[in-house]
C-alpha atoms as a PDB file:
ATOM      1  CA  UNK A   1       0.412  -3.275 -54.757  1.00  0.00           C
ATOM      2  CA  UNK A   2      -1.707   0.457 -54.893  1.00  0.00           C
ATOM      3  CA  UNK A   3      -0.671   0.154 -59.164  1.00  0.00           C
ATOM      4  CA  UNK A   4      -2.056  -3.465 -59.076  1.00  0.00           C
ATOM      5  CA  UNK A   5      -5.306  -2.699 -57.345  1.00  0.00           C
ATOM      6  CA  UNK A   6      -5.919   0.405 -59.717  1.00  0.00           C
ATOM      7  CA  UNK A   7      -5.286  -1.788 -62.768  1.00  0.00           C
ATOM      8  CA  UNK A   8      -7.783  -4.374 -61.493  1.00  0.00           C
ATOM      9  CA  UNK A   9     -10.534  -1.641 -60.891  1.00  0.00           C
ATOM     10  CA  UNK A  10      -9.631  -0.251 -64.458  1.00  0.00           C
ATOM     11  CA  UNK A  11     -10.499  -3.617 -65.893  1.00  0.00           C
ATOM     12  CA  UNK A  12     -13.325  -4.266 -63.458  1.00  0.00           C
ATOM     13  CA  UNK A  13     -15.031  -0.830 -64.509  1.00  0.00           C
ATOM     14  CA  UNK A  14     -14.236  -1.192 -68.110  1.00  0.00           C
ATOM     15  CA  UNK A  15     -16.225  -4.205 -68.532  1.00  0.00           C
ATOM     16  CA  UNK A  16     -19.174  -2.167 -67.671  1.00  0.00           C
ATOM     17  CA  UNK A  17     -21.474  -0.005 -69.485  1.00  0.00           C
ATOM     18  CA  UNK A  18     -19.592   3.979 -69.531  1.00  0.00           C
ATOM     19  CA  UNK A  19     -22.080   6.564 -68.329  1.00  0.00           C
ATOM     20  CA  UNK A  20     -23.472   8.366 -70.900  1.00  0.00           C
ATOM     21  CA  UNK A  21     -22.187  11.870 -72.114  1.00  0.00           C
ATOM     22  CA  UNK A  22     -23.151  14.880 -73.499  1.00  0.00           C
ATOM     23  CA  UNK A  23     -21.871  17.174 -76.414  1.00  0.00           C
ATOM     24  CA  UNK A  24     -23.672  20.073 -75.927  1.00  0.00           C
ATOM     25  CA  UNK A  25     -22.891  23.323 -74.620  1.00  0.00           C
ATOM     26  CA  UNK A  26     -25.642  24.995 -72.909  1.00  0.00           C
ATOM     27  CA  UNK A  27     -25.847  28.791 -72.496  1.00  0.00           C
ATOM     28  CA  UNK A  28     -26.723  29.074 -68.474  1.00  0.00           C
ATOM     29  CA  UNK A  29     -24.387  27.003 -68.118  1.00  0.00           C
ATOM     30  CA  UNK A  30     -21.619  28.621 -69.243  1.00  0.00           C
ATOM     31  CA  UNK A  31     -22.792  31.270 -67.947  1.00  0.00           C
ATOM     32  CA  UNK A  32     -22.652  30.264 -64.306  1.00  0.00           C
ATOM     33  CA  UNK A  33     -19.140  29.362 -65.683  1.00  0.00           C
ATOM     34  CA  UNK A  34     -18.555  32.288 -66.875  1.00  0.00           C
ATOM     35  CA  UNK A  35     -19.812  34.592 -64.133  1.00  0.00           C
ATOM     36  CA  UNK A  36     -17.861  32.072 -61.537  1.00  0.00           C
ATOM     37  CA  UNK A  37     -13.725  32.493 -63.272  1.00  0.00           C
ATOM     38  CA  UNK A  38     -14.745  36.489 -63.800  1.00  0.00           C
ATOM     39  CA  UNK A  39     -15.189  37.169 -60.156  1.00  0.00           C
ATOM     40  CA  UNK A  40     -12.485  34.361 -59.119  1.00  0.00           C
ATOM     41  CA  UNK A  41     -10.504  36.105 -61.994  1.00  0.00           C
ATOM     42  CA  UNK A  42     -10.990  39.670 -60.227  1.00  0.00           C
ATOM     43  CA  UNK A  43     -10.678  38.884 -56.307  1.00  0.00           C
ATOM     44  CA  UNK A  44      -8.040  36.112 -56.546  1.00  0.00           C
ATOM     45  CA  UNK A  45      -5.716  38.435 -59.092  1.00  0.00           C
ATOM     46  CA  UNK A  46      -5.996  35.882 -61.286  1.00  0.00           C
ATOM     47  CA  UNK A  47      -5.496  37.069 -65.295  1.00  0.00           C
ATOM     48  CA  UNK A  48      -6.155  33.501 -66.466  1.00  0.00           C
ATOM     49  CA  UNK A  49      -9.439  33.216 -65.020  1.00  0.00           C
ATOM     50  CA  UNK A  50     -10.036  36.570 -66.563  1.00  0.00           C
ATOM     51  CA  UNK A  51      -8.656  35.139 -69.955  1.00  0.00           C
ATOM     52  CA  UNK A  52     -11.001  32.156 -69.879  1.00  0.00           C
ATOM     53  CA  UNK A  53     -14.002  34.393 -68.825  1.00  0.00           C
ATOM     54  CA  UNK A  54     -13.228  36.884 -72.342  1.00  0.00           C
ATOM     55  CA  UNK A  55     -12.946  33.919 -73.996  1.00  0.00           C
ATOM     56  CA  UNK A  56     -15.903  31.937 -73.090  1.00  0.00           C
ATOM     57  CA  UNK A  57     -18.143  35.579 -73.551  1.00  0.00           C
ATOM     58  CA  UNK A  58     -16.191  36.023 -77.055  1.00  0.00           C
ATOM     59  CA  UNK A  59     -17.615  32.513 -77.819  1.00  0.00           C
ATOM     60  CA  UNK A  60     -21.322  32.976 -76.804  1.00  0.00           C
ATOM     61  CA  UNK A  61     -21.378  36.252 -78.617  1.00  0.00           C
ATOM     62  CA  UNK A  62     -19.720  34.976 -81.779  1.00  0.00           C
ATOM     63  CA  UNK A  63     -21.917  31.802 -82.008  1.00  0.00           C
ATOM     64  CA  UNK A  64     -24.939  32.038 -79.913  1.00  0.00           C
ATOM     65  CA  UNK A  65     -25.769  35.781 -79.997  1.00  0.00           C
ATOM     66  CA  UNK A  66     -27.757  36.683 -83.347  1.00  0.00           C
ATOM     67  CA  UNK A  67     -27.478  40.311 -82.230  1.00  0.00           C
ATOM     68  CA  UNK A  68     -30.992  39.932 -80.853  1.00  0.00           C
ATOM     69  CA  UNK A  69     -31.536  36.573 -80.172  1.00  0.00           C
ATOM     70  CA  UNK A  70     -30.031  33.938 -77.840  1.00  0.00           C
ATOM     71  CA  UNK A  71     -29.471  30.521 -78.961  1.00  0.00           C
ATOM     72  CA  UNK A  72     -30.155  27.555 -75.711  1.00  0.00           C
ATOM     73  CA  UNK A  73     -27.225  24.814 -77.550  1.00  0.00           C
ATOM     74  CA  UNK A  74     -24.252  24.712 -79.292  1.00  0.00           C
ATOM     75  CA  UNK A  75     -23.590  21.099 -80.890  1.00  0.00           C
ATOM     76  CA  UNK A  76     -21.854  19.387 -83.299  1.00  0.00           C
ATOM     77  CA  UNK A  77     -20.485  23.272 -84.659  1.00  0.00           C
ATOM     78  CA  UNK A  78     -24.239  24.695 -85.099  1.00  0.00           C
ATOM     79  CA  UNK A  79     -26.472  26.861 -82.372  1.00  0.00           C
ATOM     80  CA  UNK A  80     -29.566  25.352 -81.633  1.00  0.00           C
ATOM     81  CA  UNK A  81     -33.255  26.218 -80.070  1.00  0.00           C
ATOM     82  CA  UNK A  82     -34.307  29.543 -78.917  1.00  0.00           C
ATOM     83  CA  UNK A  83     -32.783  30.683 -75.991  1.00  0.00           C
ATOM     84  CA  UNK A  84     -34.766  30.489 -72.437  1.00  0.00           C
ATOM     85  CA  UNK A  85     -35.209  32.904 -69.827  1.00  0.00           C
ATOM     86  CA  UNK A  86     -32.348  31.387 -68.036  1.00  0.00           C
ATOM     87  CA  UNK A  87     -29.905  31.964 -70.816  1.00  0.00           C
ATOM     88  CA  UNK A  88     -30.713  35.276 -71.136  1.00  0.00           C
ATOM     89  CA  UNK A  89     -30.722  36.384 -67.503  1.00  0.00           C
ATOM     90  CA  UNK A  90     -27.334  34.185 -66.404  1.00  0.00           C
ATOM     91  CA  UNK A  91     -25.639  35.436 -69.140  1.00  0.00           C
ATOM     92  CA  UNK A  92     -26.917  39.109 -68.444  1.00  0.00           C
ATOM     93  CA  UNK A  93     -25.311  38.898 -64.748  1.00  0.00           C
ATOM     94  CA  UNK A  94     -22.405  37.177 -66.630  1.00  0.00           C
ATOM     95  CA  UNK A  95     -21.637  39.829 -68.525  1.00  0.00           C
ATOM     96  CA  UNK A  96     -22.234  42.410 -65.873  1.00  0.00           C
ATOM     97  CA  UNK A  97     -19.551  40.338 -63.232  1.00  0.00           C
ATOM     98  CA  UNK A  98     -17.291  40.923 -66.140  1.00  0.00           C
ATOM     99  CA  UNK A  99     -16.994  44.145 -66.589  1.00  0.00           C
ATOM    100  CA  UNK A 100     -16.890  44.496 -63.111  1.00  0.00           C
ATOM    101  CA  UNK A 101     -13.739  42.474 -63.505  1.00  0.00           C
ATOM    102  CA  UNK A 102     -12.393  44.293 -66.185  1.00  0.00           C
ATOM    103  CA  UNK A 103     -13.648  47.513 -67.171  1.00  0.00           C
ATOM    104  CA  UNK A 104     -14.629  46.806 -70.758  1.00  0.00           C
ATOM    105  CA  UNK A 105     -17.606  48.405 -71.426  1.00  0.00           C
ATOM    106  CA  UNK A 106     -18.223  45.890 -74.041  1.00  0.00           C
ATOM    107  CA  UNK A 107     -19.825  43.460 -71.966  1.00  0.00           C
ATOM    108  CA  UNK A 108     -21.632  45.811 -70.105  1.00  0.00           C
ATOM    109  CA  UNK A 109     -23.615  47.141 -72.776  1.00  0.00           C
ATOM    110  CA  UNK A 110     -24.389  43.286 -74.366  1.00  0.00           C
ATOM    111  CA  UNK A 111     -26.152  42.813 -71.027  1.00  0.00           C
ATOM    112  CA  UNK A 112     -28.059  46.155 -71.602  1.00  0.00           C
ATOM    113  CA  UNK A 113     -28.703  44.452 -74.895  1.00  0.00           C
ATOM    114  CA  UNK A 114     -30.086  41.258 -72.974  1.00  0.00           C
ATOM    115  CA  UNK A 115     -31.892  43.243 -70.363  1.00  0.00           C
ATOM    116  CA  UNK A 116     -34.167  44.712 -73.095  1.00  0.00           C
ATOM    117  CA  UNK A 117     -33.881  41.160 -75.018  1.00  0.00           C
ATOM    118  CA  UNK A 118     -36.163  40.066 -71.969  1.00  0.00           C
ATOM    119  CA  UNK A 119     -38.975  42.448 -71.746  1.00  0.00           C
ATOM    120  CA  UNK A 120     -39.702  42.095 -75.449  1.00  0.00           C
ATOM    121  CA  UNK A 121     -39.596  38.388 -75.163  1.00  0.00           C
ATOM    122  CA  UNK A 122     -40.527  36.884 -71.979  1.00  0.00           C
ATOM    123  CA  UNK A 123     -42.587  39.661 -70.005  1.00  0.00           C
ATOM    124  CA  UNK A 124     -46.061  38.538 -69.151  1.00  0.00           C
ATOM    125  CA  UNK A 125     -48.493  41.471 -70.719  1.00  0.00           C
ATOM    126  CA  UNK A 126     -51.212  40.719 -67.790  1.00  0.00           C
ATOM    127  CA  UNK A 127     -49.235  39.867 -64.210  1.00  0.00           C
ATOM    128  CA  UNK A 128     -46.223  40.230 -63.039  1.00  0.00           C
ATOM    129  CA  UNK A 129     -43.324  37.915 -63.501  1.00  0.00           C
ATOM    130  CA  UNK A 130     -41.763  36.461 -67.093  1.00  0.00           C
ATOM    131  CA  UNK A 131     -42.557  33.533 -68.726  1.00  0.00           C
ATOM    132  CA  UNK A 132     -39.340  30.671 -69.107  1.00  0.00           C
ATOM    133  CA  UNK A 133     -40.111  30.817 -72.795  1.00  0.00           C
ATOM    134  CA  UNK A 134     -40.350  33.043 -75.212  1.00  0.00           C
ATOM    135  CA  UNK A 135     -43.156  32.751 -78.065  1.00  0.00           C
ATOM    136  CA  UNK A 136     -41.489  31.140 -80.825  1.00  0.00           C
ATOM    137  CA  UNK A 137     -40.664  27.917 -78.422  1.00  0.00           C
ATOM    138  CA  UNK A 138     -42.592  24.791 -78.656  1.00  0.00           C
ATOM    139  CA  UNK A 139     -45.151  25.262 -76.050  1.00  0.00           C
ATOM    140  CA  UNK A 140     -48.610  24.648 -76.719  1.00  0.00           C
ATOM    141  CA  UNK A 141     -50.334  23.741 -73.767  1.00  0.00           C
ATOM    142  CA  UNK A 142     -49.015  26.540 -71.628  1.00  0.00           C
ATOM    143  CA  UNK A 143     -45.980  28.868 -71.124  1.00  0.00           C
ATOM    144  CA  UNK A 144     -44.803  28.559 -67.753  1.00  0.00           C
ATOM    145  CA  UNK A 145     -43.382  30.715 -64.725  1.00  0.00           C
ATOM    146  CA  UNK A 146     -41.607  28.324 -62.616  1.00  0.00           C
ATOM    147  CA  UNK A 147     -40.437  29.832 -59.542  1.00  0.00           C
ATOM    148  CA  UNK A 148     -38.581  27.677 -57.724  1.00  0.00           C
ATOM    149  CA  UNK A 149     -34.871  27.872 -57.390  1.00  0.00           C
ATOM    150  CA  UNK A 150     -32.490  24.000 -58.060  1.00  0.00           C
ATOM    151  CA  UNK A 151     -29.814  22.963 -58.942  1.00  0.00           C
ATOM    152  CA  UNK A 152     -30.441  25.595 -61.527  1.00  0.00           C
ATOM    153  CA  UNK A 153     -31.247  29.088 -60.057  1.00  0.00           C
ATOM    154  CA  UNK A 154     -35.320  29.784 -62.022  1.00  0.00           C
ATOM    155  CA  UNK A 155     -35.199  32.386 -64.721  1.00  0.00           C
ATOM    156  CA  UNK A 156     -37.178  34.475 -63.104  1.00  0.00           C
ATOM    157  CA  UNK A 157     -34.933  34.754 -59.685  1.00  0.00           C
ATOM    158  CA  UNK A 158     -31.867  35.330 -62.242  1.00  0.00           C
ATOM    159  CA  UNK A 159     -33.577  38.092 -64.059  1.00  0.00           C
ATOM    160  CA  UNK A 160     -34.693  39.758 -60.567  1.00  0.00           C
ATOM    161  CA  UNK A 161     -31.342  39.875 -59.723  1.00  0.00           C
ATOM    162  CA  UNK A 162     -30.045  40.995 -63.212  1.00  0.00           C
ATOM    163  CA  UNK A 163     -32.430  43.427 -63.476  1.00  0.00           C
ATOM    164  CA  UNK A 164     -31.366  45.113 -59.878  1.00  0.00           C
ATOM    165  CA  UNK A 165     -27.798  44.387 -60.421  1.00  0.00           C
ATOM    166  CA  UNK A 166     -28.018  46.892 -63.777  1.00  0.00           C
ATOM    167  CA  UNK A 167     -29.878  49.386 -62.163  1.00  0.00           C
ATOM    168  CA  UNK A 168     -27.481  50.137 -59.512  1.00  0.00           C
ATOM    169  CA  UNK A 169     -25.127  50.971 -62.856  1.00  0.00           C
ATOM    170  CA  UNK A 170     -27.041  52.724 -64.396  1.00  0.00           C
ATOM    171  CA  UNK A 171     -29.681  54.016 -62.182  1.00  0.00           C
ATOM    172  CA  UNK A 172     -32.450  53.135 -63.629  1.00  0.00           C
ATOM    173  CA  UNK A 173     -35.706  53.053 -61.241  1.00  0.00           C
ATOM    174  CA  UNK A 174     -37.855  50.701 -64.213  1.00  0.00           C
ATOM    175  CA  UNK A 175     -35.279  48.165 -63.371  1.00  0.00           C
ATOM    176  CA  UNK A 176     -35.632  47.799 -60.162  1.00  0.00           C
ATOM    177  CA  UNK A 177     -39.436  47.853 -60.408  1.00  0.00           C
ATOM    178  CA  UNK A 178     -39.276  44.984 -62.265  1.00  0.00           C
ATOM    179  CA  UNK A 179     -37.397  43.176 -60.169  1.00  0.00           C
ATOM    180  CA  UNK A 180     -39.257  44.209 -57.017  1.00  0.00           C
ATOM    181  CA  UNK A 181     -42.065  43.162 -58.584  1.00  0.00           C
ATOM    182  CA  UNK A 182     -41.137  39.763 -59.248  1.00  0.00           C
ATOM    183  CA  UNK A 183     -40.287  39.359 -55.549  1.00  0.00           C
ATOM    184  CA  UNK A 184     -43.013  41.122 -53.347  1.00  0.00           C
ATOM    185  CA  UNK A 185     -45.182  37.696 -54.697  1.00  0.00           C
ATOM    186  CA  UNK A 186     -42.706  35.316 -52.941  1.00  0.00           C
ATOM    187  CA  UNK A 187     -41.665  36.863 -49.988  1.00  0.00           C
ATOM    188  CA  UNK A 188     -43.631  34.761 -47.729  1.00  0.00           C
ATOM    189  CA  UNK A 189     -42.314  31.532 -49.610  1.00  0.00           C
ATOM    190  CA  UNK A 190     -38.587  32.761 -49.462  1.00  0.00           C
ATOM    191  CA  UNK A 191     -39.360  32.427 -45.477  1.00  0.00           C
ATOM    192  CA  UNK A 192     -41.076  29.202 -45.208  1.00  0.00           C
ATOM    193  CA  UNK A 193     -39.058  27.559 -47.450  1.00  0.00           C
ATOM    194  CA  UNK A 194     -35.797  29.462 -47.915  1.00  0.00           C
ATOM    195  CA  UNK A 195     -33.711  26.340 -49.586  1.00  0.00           C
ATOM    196  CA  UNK A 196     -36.066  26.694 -52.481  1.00  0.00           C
ATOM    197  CA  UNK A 197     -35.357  29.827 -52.840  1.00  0.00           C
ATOM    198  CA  UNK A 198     -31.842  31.070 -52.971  1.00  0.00           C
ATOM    199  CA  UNK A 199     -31.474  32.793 -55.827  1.00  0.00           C
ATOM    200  CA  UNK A 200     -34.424  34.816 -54.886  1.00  0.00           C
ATOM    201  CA  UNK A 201     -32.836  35.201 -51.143  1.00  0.00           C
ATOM    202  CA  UNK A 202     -29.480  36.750 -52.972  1.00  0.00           C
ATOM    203  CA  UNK A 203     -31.890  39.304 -55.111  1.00  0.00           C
ATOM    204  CA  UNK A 204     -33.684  39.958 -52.194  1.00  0.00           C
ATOM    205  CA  UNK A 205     -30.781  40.744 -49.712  1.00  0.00           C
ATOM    206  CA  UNK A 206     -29.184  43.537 -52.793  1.00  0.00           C
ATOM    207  CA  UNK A 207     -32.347  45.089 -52.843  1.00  0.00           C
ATOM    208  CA  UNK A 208     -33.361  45.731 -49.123  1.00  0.00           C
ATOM    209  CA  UNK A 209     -29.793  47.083 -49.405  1.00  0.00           C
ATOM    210  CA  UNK A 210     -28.183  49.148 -48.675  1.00  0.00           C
ATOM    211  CA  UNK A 211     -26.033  48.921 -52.133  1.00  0.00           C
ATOM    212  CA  UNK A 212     -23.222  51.023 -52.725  1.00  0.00           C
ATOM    213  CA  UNK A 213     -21.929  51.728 -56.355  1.00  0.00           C
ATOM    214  CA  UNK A 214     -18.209  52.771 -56.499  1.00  0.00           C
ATOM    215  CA  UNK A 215     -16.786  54.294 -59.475  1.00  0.00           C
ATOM    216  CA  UNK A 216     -13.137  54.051 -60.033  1.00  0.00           C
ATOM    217  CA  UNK A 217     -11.555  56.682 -62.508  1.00  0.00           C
ATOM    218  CA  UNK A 218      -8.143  56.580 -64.318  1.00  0.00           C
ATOM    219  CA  UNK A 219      -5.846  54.331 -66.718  1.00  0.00           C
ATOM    220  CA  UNK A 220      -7.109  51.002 -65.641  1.00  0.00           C
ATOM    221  CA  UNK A 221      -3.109  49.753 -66.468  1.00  0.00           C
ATOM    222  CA  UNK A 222      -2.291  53.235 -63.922  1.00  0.00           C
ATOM    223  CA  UNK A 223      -0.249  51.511 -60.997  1.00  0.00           C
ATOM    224  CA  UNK A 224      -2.505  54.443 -58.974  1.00  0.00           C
ATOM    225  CA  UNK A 225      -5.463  52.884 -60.413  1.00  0.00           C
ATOM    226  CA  UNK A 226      -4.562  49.182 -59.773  1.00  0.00           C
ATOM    227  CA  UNK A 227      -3.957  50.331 -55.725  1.00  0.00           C
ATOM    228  CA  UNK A 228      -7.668  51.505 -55.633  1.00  0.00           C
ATOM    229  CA  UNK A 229      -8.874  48.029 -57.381  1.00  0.00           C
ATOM    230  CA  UNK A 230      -6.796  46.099 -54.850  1.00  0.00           C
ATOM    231  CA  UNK A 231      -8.941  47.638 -51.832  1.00  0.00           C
ATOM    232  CA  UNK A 232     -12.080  46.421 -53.585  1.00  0.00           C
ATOM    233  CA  UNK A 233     -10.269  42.744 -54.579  1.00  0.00           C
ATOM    234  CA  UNK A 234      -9.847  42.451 -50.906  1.00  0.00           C
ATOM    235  CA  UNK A 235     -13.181  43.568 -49.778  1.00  0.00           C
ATOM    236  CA  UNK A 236     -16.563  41.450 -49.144  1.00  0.00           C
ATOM    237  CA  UNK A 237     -19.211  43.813 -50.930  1.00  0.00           C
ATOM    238  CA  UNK A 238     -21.890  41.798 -52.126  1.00  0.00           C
ATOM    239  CA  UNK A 239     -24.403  44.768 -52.047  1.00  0.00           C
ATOM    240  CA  UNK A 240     -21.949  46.412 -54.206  1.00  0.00           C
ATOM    241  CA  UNK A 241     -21.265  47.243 -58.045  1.00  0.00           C
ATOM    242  CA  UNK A 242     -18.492  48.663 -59.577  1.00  0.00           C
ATOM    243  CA  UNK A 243     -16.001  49.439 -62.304  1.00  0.00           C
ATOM    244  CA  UNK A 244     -13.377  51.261 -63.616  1.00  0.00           C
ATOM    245  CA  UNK A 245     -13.046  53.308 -66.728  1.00  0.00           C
ATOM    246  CA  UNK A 246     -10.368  55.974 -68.187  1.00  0.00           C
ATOM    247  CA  UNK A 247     -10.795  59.513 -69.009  1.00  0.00           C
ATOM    248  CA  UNK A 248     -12.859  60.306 -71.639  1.00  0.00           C
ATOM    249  CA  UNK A 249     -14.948  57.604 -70.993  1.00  0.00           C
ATOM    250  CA  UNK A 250     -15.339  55.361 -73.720  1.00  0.00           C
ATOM    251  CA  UNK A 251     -19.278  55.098 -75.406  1.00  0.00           C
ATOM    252  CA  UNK A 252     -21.641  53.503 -73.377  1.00  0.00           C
ATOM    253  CA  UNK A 253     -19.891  53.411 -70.324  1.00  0.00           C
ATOM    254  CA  UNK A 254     -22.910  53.319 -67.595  1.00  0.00           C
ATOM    255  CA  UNK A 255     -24.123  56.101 -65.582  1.00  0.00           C
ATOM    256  CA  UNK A 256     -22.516  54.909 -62.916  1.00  0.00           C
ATOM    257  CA  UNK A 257     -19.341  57.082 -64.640  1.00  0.00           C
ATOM    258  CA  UNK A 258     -21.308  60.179 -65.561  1.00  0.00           C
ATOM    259  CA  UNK A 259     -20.197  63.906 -64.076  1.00  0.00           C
ATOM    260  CA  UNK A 260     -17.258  62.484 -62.582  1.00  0.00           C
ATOM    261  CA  UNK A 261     -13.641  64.141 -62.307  1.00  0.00           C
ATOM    262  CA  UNK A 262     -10.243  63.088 -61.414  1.00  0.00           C
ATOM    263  CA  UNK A 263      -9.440  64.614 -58.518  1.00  0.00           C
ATOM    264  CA  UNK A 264      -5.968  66.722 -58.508  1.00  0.00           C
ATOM    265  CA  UNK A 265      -5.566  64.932 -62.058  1.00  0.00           C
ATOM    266  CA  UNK A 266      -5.007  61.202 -60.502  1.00  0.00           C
ATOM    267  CA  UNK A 267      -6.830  58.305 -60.307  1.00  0.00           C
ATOM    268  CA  UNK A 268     -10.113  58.605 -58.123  1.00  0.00           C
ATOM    269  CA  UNK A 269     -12.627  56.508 -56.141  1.00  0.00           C
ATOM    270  CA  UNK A 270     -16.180  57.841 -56.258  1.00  0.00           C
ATOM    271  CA  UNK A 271     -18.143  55.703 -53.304  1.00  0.00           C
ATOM    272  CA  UNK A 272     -21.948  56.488 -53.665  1.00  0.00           C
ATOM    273  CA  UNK A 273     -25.355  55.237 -52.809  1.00  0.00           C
ATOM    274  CA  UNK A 274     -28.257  55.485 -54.905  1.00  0.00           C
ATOM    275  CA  UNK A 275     -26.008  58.036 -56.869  1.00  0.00           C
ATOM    276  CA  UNK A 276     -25.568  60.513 -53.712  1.00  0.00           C
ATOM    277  CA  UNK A 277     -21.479  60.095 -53.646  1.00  0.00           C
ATOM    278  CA  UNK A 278     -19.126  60.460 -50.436  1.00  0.00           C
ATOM    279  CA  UNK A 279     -16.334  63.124 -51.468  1.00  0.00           C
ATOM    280  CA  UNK A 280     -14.171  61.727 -54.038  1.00  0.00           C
ATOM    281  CA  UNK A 281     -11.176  59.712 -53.001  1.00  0.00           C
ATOM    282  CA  UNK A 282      -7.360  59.242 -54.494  1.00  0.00           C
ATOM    283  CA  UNK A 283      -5.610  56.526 -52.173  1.00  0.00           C
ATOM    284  CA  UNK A 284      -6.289  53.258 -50.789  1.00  0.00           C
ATOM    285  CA  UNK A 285      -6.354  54.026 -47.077  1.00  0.00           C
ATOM    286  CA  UNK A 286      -9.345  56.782 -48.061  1.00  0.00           C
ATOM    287  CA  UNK A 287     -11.247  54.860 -50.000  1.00  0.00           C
ATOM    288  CA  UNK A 288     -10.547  51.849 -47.657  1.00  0.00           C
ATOM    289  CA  UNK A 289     -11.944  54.460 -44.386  1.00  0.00           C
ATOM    290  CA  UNK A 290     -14.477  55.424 -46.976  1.00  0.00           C
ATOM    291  CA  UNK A 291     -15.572  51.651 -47.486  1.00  0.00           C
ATOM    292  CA  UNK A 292     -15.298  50.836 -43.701  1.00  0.00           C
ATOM    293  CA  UNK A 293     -17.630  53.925 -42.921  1.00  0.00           C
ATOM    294  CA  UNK A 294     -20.459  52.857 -45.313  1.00  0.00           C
ATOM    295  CA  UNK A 295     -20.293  48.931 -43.676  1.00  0.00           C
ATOM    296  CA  UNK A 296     -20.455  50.715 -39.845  1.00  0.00           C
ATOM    297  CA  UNK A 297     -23.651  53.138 -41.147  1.00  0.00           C
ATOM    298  CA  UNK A 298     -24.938  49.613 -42.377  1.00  0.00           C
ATOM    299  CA  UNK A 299     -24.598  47.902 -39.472  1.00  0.00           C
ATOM    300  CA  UNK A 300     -26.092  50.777 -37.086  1.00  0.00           C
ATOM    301  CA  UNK A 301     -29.380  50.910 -40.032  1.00  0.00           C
ATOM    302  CA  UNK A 302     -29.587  47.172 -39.470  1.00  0.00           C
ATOM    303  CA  UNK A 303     -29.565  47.309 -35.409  1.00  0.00           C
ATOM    304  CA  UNK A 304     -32.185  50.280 -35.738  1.00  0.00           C
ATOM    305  CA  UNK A 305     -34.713  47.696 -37.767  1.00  0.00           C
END
């Protein structure tokens, strides 16, 4: 009887118009895609999420990256329209979730790449804040600065985010006064009207911190190495940034890496904030203590306020 009924509905829809569909790929949006299976990938131990993030990067490189411009479509095998603030910034934090994930400094420095991609091409010369397009886009009535966060997180609350994200690798301060200048504007906003806001709410909560960057050292393939990774994929640390990379550190691996040692000659945890590191750690139940310490001292600084 359930096969019969389903067969009538088939019919029943069939003979009505099919919603339409699209056959572009957009570049925020596979960026949010992106940025979603890398962390999954990461946290749930899951390689084929982490597969179908390299791949899905590989293809937005290879087709949509000029080397220093971002295309907005792929259709019908060609890249189309200059890339908006959006695509820039979601694939920035994209990029920088994946090599979180997976150490490959790669990705890390293509969002270093993007980073700089947006101050030459969106910054507004005379206030603060960037403009969603960049000059050579169809706009001639105005180029706008919409600040309001969707269904679609606003470029601008992306790049803030982006921007303070890849400072806390690489420590630098003209990041983060970028982004704390895009949100000083809005904080009254963010509290009336907080649903409009969220992407700006998530910037806002990494920067009043505290963050913590933790540097993991050794073989990334080291069993050693992948006992120190499993106390972070089992950890909630969304103030947090981190990586791992081998010894000698492969070129343009971010400061976040710099001056550090294995300790004893094995794989070591380096848990700092704002650069100033705890004494380095080599197993899981330090760097877990180590972890549990910096949450506590958290807690007490948020009591205090």
């Amino acid at each position: 009887a359930l096969a019969t009924a389903k067969a009538r509905l088939r019919e029943a829809r069939a003979s009505r118009p099919r919603p339409e569909t699209t056959s572009q790929a957009l570049t925020a949006w596979n960026a949010l895609a992106l940025h979603a299976l890398a962390e999954a990938g990461f946290h749930l131990a899951r390689p084929d999420y982490l597969a179908a993030a390299r791949r899905n990067a590989r293809f937005l490189r290879d087709h949509l990256w000029d080397g220093a411009t971002l295309h907005h479509i792929w259709q019908q095998g060609q890249a189309k329209g200059p890339g908006y603030l959006a695509d820039y910034a979601a694939l920035g934090l994209a990029l920088l979730a994946l090599y979180q994930a997976t150490g490959e400094v790669e990705w890390f420095t293509w969002a270093e790449a993007l980073a700089e991609a947006i101050q030459q091409r969106f910054a507004d010369p005379d206030e603060p804040g960037y403009f969603d397009t960049a000059a050579e886009h169809d706009t001639p009535l105005a180029r706008l600065k919409a600040p309001q966060d969707s269904a679609m997180p606003s470029g601008n609350s992306l790049t803030a985010t982006f921007y303070l994200r890849l400072a806390a690798f690489t420590g630098r301060g003209d990041l983060r006064q970028r982004a704390e200048a895009l949100l000083k504007p809005l904080q009254a906003a963010m509290a009336r009207y907080p649903t409009g806001f969220g992407q700006w709410l998530v910037a806002l909560d990494f920067a009043l911190g505290p963050q913590q960057e933790i540097a993991i050292l050794g073989d990334p393939a080291a069993p050693e190495t992948q006992a120190l990774l499993a106390v972070l994929r089992r950890a909630y640390l969304p103030r947090a940034v981190w990586s791992v990379a081998p010894l000698p550190l492969p070129p343009g691996a971010p400061a976040l890496f710099h001056d550090r040692r294995l300790k004893e000659g094995r794989p070591t945890a380096y848990v700092c904030q704002h650069f100033a590191c705890r004494l380095p750690v080599t197993t899981p139940a330090a760097l877990r203590d180590q972890l549990a310490a910096a949450q506590s001292e958290t807690m007490e600084d948020e009591d205090a306020l």
